[in-house]
Protein backbone atom coordinates (compact mmCIF):
# COMPACT_ATOMS: atom_id res chain seq x y z
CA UNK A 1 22.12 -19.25 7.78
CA UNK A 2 20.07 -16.29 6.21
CA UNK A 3 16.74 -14.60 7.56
CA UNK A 4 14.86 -12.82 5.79
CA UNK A 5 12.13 -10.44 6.94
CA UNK A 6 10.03 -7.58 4.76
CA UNK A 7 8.29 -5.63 6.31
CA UNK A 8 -4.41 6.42 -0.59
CA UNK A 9 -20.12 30.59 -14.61
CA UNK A 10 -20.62 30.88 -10.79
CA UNK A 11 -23.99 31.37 -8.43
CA UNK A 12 -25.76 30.01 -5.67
CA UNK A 13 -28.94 28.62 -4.96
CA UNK A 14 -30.38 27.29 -1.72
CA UNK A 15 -31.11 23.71 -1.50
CA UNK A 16 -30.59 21.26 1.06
CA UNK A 17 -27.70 19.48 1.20
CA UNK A 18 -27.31 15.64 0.06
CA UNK A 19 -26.71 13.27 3.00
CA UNK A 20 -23.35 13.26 3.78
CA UNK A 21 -21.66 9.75 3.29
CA UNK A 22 -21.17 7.76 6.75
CA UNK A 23 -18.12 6.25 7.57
CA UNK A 24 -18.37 2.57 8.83
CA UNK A 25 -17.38 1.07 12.23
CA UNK A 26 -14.14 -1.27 11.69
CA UNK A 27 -14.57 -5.20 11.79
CA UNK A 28 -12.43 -8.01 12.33
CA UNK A 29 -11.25 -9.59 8.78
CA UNK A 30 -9.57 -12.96 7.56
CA UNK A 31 -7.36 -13.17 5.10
CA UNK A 32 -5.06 -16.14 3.84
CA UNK A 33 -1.27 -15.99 5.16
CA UNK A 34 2.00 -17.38 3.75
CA UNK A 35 4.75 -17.05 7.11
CA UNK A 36 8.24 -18.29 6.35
CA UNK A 37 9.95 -19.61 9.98
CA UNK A 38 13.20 -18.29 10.82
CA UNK A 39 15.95 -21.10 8.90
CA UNK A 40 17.04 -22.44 12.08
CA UNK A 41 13.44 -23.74 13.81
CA UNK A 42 13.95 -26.06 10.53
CA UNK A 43 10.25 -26.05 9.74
CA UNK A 44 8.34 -25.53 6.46
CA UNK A 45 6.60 -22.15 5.24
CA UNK A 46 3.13 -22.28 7.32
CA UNK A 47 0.08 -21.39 5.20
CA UNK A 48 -2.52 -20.35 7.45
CA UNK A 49 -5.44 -17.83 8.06
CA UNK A 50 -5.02 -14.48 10.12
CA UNK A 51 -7.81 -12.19 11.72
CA UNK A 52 -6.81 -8.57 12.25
CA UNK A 53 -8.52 -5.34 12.66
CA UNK A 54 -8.15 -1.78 11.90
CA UNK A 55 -9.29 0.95 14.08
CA UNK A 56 -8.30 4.96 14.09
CA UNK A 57 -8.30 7.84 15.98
CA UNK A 58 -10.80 9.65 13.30
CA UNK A 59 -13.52 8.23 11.26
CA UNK A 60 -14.49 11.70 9.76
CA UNK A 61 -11.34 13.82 9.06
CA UNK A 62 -10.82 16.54 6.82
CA UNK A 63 -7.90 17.73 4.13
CA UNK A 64 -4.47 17.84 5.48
CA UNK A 65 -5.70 15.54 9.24
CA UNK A 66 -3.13 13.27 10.25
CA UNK A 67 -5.24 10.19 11.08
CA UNK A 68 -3.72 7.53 13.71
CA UNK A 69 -4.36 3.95 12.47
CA UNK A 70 -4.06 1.05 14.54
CA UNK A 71 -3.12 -2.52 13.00
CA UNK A 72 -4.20 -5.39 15.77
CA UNK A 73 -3.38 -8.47 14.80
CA UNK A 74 -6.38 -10.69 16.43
CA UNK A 75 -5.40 -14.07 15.74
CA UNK A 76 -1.67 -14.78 13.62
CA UNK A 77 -1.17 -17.35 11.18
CA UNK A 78 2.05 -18.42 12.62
CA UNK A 79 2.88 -19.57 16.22
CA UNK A 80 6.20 -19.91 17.73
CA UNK A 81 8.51 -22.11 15.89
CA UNK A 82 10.55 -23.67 18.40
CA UNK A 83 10.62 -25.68 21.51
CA UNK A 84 12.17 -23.45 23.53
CA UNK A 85 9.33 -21.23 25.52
CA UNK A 86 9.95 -17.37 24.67
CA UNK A 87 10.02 -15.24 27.46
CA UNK A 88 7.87 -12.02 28.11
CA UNK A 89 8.84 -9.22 26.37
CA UNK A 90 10.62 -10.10 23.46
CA UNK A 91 8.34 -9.32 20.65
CA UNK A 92 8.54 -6.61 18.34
CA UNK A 93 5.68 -6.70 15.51
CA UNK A 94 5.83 -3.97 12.44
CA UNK A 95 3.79 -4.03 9.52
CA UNK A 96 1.88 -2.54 6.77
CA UNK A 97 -1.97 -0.91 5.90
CA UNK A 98 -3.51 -0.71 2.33
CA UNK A 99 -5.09 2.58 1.87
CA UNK A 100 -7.40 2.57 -0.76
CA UNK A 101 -10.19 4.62 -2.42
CA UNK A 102 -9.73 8.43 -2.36
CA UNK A 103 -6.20 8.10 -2.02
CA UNK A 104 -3.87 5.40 -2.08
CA UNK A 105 -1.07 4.83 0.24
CA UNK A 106 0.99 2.10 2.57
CA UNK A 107 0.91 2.85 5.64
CA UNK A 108 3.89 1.62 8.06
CA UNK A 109 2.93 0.59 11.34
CA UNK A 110 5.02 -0.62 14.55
CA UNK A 111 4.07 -2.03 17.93
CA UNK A 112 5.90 -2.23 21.03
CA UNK A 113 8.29 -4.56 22.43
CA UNK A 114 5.63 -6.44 24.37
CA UNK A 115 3.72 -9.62 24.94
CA UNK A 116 2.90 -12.55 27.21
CA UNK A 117 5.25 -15.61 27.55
CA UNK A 118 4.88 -17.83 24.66
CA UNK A 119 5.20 -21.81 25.51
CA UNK A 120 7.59 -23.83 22.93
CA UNK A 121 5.41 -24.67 19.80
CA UNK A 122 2.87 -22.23 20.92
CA UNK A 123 0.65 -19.77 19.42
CA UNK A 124 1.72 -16.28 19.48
CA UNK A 125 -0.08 -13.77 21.35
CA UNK A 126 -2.19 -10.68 19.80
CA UNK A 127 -0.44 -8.35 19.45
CA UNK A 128 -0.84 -4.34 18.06
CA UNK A 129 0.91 -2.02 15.65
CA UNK A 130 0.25 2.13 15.20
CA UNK A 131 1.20 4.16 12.47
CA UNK A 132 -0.07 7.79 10.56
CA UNK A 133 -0.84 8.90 7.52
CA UNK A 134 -1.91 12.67 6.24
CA UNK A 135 -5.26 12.61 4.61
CA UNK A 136 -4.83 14.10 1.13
CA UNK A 137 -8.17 14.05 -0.88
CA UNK A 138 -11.62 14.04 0.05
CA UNK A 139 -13.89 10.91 0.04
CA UNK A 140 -14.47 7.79 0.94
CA UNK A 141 -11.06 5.59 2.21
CA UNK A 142 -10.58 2.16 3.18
CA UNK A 143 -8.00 0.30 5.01
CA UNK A 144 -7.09 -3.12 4.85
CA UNK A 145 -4.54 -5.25 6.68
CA UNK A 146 -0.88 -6.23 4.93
CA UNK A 147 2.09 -7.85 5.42
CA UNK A 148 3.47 -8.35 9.00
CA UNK A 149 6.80 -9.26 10.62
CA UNK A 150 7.25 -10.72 14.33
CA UNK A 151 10.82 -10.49 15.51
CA UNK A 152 12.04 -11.86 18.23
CA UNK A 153 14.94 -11.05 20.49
CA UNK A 154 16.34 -13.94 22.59
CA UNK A 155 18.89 -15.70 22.68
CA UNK A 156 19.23 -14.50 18.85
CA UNK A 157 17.27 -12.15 16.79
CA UNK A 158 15.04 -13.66 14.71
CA UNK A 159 12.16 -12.71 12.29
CA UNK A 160 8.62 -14.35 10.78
CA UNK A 161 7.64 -12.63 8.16
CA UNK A 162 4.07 -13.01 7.31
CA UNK A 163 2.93 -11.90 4.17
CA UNK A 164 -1.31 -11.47 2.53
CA UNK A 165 -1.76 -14.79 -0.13
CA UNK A 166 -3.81 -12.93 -2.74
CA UNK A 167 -3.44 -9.07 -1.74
CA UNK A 168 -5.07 -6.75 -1.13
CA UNK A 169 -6.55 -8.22 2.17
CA UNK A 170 -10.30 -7.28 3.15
CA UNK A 171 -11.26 -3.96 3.97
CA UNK A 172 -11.67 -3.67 7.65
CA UNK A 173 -11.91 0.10 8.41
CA UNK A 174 -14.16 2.80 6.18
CA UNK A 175 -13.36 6.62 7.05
CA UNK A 176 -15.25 9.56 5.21
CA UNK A 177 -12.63 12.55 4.81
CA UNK A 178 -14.34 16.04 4.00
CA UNK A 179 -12.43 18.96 2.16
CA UNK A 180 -13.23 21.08 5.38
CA UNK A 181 -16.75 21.85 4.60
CA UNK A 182 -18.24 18.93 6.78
CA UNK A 183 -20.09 17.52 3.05
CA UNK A 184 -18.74 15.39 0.14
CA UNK A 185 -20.39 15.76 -3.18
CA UNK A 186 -20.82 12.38 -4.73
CA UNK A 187 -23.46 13.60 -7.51
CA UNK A 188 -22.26 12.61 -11.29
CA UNK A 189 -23.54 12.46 -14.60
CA UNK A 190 -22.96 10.35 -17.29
CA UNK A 191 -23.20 11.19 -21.08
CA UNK A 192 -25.05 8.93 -23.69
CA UNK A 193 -22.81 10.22 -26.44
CA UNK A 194 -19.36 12.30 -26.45
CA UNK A 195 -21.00 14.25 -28.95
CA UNK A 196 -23.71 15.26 -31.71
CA UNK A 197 -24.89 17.65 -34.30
CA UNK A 198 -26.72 20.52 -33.11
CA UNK A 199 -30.82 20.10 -32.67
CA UNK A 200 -29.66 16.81 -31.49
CA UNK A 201 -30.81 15.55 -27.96
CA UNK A 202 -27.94 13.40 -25.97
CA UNK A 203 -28.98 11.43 -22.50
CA UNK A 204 -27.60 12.67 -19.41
CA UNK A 205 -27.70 9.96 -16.33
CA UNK A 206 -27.34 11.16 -12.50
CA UNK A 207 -26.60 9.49 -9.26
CA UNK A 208 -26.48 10.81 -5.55
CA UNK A 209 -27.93 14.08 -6.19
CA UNK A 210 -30.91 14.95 -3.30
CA UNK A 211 -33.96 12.58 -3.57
CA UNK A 212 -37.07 14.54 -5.18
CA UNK A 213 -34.59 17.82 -6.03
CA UNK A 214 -35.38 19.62 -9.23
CA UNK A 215 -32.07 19.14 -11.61
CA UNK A 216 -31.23 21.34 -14.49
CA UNK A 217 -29.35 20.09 -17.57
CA UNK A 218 -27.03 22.87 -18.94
CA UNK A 219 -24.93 23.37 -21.80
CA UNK A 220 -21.61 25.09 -21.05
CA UNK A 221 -18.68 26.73 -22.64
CA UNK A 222 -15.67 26.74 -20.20
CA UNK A 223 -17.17 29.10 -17.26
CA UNK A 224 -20.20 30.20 -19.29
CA UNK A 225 -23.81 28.24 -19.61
CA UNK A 226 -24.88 27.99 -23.04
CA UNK A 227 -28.79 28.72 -24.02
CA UNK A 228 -29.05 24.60 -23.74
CA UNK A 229 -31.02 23.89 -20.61
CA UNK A 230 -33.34 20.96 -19.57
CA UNK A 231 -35.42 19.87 -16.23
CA UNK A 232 -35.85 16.38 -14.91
CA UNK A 233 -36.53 15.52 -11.07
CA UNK A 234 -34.73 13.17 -9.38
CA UNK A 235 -36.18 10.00 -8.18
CA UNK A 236 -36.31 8.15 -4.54
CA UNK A 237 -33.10 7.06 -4.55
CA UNK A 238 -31.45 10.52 -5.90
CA UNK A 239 -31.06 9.13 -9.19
CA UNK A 240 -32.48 10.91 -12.86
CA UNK A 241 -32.29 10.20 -16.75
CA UNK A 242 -33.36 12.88 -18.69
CA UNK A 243 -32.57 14.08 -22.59
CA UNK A 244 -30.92 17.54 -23.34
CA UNK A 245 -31.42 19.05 -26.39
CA UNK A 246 -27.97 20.93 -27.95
CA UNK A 247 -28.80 23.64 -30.26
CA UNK A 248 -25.52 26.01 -29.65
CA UNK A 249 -22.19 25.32 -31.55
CA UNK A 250 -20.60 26.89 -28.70
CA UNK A 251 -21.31 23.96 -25.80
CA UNK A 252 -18.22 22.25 -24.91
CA UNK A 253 -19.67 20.89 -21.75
CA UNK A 254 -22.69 19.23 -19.86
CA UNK A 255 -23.26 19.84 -16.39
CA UNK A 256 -26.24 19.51 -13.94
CA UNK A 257 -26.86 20.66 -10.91
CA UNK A 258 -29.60 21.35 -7.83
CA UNK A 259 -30.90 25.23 -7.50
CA UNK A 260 -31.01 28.35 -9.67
CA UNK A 261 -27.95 28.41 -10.47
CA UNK A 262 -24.70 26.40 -11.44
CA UNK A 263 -23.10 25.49 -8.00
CA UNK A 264 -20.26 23.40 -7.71
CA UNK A 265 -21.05 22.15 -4.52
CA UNK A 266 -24.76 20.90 -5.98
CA UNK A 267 -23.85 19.58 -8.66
CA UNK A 268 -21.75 17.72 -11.27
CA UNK A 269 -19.91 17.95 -14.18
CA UNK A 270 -19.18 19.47 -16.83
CA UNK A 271 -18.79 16.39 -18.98
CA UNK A 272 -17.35 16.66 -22.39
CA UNK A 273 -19.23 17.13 -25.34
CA UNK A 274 -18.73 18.29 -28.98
CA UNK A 275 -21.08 19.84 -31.16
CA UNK A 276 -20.31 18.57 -34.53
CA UNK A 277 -22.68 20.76 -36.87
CA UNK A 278 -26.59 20.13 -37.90
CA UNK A 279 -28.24 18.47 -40.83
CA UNK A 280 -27.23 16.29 -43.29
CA UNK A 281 -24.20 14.43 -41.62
CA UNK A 282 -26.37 11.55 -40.45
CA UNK A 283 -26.56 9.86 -36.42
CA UNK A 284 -22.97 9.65 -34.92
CA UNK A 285 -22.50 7.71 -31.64
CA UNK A 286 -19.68 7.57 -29.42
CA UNK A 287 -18.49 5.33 -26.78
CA UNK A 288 -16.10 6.51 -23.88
CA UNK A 289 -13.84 3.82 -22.72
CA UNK A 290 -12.19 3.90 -19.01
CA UNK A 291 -9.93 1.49 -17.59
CA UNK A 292 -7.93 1.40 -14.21
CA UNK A 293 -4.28 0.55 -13.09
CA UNK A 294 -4.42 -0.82 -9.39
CA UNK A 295 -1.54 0.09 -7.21
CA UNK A 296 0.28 -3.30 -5.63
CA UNK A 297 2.48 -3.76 -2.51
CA UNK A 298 6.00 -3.68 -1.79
CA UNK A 299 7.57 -7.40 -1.15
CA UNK A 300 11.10 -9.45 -2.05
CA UNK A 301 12.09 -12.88 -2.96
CA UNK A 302 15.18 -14.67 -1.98
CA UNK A 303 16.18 -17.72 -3.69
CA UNK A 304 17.42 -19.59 -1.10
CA UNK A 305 17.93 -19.00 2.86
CA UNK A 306 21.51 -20.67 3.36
CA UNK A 307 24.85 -19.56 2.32
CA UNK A 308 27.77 -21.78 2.19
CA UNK A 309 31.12 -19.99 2.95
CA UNK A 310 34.74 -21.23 2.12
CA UNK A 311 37.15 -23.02 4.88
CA UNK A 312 39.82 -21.40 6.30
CA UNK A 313 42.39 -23.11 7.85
CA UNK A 314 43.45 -23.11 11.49
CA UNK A 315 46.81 -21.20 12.80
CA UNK A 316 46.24 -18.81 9.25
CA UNK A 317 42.90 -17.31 9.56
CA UNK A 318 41.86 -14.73 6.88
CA UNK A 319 39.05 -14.34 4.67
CA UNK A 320 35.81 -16.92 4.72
CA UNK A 321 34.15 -15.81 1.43
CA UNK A 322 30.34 -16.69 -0.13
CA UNK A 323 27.58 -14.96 -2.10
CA UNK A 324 24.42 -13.48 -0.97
CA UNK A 325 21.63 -15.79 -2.33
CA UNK A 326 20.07 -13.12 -5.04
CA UNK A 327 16.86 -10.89 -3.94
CA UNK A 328 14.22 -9.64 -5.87
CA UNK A 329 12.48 -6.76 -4.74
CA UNK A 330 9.08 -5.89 -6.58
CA UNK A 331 7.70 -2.40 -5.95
CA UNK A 332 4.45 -2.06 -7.74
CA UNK A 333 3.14 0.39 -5.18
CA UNK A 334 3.00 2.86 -7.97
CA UNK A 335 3.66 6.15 -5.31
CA UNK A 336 6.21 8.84 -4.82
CA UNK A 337 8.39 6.79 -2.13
CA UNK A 338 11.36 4.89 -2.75
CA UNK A 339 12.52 1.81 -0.45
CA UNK A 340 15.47 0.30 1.70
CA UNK A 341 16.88 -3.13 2.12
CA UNK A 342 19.42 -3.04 5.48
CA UNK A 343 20.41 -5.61 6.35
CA UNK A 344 22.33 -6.81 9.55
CA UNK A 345 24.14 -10.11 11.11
CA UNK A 346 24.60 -11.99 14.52
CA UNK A 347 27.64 -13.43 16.32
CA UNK A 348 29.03 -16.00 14.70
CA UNK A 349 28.63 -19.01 17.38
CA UNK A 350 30.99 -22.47 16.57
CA UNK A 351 31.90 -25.23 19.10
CA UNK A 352 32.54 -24.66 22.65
CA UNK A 353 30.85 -21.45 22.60
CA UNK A 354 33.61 -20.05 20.49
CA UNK A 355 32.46 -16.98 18.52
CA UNK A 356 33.67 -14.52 16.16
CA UNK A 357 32.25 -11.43 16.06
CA UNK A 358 29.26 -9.46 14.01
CA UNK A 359 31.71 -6.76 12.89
CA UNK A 360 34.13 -9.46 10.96
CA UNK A 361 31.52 -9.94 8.12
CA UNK A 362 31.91 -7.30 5.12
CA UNK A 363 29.69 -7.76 2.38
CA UNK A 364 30.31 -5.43 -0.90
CA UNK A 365 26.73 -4.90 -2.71
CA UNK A 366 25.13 -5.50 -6.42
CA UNK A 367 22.23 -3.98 -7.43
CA UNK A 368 20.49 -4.23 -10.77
CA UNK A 369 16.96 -2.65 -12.00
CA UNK A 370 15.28 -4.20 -15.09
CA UNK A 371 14.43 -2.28 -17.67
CA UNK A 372 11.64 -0.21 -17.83
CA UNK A 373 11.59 0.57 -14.06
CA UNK A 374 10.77 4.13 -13.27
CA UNK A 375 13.18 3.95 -10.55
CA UNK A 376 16.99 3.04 -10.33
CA UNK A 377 18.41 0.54 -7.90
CA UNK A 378 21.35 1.85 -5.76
CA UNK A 379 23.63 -0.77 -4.25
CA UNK A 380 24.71 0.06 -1.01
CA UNK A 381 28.38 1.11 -0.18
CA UNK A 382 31.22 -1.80 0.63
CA UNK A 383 31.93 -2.62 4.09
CA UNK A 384 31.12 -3.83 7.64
CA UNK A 385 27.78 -5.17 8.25
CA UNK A 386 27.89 -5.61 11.73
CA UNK A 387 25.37 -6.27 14.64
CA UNK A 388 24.42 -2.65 14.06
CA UNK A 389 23.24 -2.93 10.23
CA UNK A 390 24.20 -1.56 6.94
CA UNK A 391 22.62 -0.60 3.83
CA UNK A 392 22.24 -3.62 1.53
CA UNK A 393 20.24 -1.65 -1.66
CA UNK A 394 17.93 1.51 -2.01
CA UNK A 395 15.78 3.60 -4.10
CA UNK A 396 15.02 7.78 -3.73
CA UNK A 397 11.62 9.01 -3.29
CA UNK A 398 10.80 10.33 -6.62
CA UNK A 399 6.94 11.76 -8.52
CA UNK A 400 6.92 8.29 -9.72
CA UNK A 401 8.43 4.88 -8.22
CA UNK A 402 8.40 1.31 -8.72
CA UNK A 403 10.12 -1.65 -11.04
CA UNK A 404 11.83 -4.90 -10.13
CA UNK A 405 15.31 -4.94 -8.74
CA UNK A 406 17.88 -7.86 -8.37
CA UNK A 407 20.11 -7.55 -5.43
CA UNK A 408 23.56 -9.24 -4.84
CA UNK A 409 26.46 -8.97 -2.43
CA UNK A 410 29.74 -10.52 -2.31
CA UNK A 411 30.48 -11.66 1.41
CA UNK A 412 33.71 -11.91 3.15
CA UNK A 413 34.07 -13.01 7.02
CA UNK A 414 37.47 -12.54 8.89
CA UNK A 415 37.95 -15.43 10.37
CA UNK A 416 41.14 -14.93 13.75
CA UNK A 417 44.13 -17.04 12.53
CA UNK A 418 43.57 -19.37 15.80
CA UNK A 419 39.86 -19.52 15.97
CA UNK A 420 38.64 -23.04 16.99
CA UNK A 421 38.46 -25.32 14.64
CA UNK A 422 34.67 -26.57 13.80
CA UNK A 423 31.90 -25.31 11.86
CA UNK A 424 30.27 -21.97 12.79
CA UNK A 425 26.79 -20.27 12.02
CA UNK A 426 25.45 -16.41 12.21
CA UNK A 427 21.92 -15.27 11.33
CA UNK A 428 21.23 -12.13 8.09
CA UNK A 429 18.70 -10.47 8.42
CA UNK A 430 17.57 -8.26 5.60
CA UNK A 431 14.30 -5.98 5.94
CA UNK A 432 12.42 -4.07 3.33
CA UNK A 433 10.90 -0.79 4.23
């Protein structure tokens, strides 16, 4: 039987500053669940609803903070899967966070080797999982809940891996990081036009800038202002449309900003814009187009969760051979790390409490990326898999992972010539990190 489990010009005016953005307290979330029971409680994928929660050590960090997250799992999808009533003690929960907004990230998180006693067919317990993660841009980021994995150690190891239906899941902790200054500027502009002959006005738009503040529209050229300048006021809500007239060939930029002078800190910009000569050439218009490419998760497919080895026969022994049933792993995370699949195997148990051990089943990996993956699938090295694990496929960190990998291995148990006769069964299991 297989298991599977898988588990961000220069001056200076005095103004007062804009409110600074307020991080939010965290709140329980549901999301939709797809857990997939270990093979042997014989039971269907369950398709159910979790509540979870994310809570940290810091909900206003600054630049370079390592922030503690904490991943409580309030209510899970699954329960356990078999009759048999699991002892205290024997659950170990790891997961994953979505950071998202000002940075992007997956956070891995891990809880402790702890819980209540769980009756046969019962629902598991809450349970909690902490993990970090370096804060490495200023703004506003949220966390959501991911995928989860409960293993269990008794009698065998065993894993439910629960994994978010339509990712990501909904956002359940907001945290406001600062560059060190204690403030965030969130003022922008926006441009009517990318550009215009000169004498022509274009329409400058502004958001978050300090309710009732004077703004000044300015022309720039690199890290000089131009002779273009313009004054609107900003309204209730911090918010201003006003026209700028550009006159000098030399602009190359728009910016506004609160005070005297250009300040960074007060204002935004510069925003593009071309001067394209005066008279004669007609109207132009321009339209800027943006778009966005969301970063995904890390997950794997297997197609099928039972392997079916050759005989040997009694009083020769030798070599009990099968294939791995194929694994797709899709990283669409679109960050600098790489992954691991490991993978490792139980006892082999057959009648009369016969056994042969872990360390007779050698596997010898196949790994192959499809093309047009930034990153390149490394099988792991032929050998012993073992009780104690072994390296099934990998990828190296890199300024630019992800693509879709197929992974294979060719398995060989060593059967003792004078093993009892009858039909024996060991548990894989293979985890993505």
């Amino acid at each position: 039987m297989l298991g599977a489990g898988a588990l961000l010009v220069t001056g200076g005016g005095v103004l007062a500053a804009p409110a600074q953005a307020m991080p939010t307290a965290s709140v329980p979330v549901d999301f939709p669940t797809h857990c997939i029971p270990p093979d042997i409680a014989g039971i269907p994928p369950i398709d159910g609803t979790t509540k979870a929660e994310i809570t940290v050590d810091n909900s206003a960090p600054e630049v370079g903070d390592t922030v503690t997250v904490t991943y409580t799992v309030v209510e899970p999808a699954a329960s356990n899967p078999v009759d048999l009533a699991l002892p205290a003690d024997i659950m170990t929960p790891t997961g994953k966070v979505a950071v998202g907004g000002a940075q992007t990230a997956s956070v891995t998180v891990a809880g402790p080797k702890k819980n209540a006693p769980v009756p046969g067919k019962g629902a598991f317990p809450s349970f909690s999982m902490t993990g970090t993660f370096e804060v490495t841009a200023p703004g506003r980021i949220t966390l959501s809940p991911g995928d989860y994995n409960i293993h269990t150690s008794y009698i065998m190891e065993l894993d439910t891996p629960c994994t978010v239906t339509d990712p990501p899941a909904p956002v359940s902790q907001t945290i406001i990081a600062t560059d060190g200054g204690g403030q965030v500027n969130e003022r922008a502009i926006r441009l009517g036009a990318a550009s215009g002959g000169a004498g022509e006005a274009v329409t400058v738009t502004g958001s978050k800038f300090t309710p009732g503040a004077a703004v000044t529209l300015a022309g720039t050229a690199g890290d000089t202002r131009t002779a273009d300048t313009a004054t609107v006021e900003a309204d209730g809500s911090g918010g201003f449309s006003g026209r700028l007239t550009v006159t000098d060939p030399a602009t190359t930029g728009i910016v506004a900003y609160e005070g005297d002078t250009w300040d960074p800190d007060r204002g935004a910009g510069p925003q593009p814009y071309t001067v394209t000569g005066g008279g004669g050439e007609g109207q132009r218009g321009s339209q800027r187009l943006g778009t966005s490419v969301e970063a995904g998760t890390l997950s794997m497919v297997q197609d099928g969760d039972a392997v079916e080895m050759s005989a040997v026969d009694f009083g020769r022994g030798g070599a009990s051979r099968g294939s791995l049933r194929t694994v797709t792993v899709e990283d669409f995370r679109g960050g600098p790390a790489g992954w691991s699949l490991t993978g490792r195997v139980t006892d082999f148990t057959g009648p009369g409490g016969a056994t042969i051990d872990a360390s007779a089943l050698g596997w010898t990996p196949v790994c192959a990326t499809r093309t047009g993956s930034p990153s390149t699938c490394a099988a792991g090295s032929a050998g012993t898999v073992g009780s104690g694990g072994a390296t099934l496929a990998s990828t190296p960190d890199g300024p630019l992972t992800g693509g879709v990998f197929t992974v294979d291995a060719r398995l060989a148990l060593d059967v003792p010539a004078y093993a009892a006769p009858g039909a024996y069964s060991g548990v894989l299991t293979l985890t993505l990190t």
